[in-house]
Protein backbone atom coordinates (compact mmCIF):
# COMPACT_ATOMS: atom_id res chain seq x y z
CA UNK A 1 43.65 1.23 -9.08
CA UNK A 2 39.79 0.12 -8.25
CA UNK A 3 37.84 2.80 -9.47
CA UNK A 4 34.97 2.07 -7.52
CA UNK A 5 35.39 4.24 -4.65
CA UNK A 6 33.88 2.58 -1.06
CA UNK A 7 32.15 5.41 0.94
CA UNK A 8 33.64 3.75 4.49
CA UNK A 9 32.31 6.63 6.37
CA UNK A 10 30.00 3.98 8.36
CA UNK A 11 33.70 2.96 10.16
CA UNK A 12 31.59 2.26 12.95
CA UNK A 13 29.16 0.02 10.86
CA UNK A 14 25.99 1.75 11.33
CA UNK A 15 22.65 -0.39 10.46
CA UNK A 16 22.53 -0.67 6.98
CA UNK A 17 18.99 0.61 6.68
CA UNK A 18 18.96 4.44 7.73
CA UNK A 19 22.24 5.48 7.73
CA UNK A 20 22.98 3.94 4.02
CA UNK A 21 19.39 4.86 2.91
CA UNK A 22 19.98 8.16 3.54
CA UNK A 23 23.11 8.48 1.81
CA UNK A 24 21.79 6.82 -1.29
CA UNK A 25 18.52 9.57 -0.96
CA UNK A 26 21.12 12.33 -0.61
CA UNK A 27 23.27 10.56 -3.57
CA UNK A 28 20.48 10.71 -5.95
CA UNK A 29 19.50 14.29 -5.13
CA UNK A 30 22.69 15.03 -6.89
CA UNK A 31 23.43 12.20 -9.63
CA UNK A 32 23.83 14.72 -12.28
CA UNK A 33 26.44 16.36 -10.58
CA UNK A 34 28.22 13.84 -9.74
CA UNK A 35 28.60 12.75 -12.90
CA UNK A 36 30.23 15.74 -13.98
CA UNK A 37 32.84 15.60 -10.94
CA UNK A 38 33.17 11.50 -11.22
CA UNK A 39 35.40 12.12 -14.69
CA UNK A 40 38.14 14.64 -15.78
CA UNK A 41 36.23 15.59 -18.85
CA UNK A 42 33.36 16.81 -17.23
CA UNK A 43 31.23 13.80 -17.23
CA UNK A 44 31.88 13.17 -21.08
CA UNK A 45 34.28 9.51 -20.42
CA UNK A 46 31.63 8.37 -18.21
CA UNK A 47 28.76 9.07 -21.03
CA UNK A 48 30.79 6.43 -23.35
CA UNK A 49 31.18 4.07 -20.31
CA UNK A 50 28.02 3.41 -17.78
CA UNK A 51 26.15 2.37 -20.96
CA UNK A 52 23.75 -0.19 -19.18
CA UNK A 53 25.22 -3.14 -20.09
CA UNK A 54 28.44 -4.95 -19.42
CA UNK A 55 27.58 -4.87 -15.91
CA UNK A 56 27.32 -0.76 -15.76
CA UNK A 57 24.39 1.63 -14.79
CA UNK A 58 23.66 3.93 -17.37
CA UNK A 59 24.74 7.29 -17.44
CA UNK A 60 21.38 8.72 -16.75
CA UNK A 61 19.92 7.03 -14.96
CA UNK A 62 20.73 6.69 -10.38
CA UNK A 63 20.00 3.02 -9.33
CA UNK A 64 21.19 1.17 -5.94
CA UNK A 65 20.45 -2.14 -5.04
CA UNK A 66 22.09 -5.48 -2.78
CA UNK A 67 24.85 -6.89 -4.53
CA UNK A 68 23.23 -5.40 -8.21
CA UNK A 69 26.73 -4.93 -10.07
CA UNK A 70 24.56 -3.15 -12.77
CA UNK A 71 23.19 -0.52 -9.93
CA UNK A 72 24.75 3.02 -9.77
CA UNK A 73 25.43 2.34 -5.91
CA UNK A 74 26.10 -1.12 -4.76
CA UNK A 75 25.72 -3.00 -1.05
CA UNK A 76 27.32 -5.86 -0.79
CA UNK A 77 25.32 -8.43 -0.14
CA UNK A 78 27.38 -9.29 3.34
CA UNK A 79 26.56 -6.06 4.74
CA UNK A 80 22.67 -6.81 3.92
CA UNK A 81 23.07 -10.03 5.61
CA UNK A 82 24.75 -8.31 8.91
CA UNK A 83 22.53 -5.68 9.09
CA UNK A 84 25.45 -3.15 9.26
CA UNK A 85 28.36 -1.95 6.42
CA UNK A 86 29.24 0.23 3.61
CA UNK A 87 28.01 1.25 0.05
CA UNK A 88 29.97 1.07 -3.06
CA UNK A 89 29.60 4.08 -5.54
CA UNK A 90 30.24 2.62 -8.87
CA UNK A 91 30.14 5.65 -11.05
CA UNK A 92 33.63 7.03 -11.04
CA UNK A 93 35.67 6.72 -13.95
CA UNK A 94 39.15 5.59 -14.33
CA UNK A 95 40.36 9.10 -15.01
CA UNK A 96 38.84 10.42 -12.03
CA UNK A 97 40.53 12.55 -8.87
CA UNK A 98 40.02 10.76 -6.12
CA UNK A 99 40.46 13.26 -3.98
CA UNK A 100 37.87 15.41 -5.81
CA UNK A 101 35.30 12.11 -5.63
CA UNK A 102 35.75 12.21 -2.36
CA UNK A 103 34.96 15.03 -1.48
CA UNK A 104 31.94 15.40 -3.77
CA UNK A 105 30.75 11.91 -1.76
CA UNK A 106 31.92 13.22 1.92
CA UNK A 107 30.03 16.67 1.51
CA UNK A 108 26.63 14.79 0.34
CA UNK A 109 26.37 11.60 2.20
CA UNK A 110 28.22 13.37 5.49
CA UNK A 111 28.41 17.12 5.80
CA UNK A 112 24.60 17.53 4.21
């Protein structure tokens, strides 16, 4: 199982630009958070994981950035190039529920 969970609510392929820019402002709002909900031990797997190196953003820190495999939130690089796409939220442990990462990423980048 990837887990990397894609945030495809731009099904429609919005400009990436606004539309992903805010999501990424409303993602940092609540990095800390996230954290917590992104593992099933409260945040405490990912502490020992997204260390800042072996291509991971650390723990503490929110980052995004084009194709950046070390950022917290990636775009792909294609998407950057078309002008239109998706973001990748790379924080989410192994361990994680999906369905509660979900959730936590639908309610901030959607229904705020």
């Amino acid at each position: 199982m990837n887990d990397h969970k894609q945030n495809d609510k731009f099904k429609e392929r919005q400009k990436v630009g606004s539309e992903i820019d805010q999501a990424i402002e409303k993602l940092s709002l609540v990095h800390e958070q996230h954290m917590k909900d992104y593992d099933l031990n409260q945040g405490e797997d990912n502490k020992h994981r997204l260390t800042g190196i072996h291509e991971t953003a650390h723990y503490s820190q929110f980052s995004f950035g084009v194709a950046n495999r070390m950022a917290s939130i990636r775009i792909p690089r294609q998407c950057a190039l078309n002008g239109k796409g998706y973001l990748e939220d790379r924080r989410p442990a192994s361990n994680c529920d999906p369905y509660l990462v979900t959730g936590a990423i639908v309610n901030t980048t959607v229904l705020n």
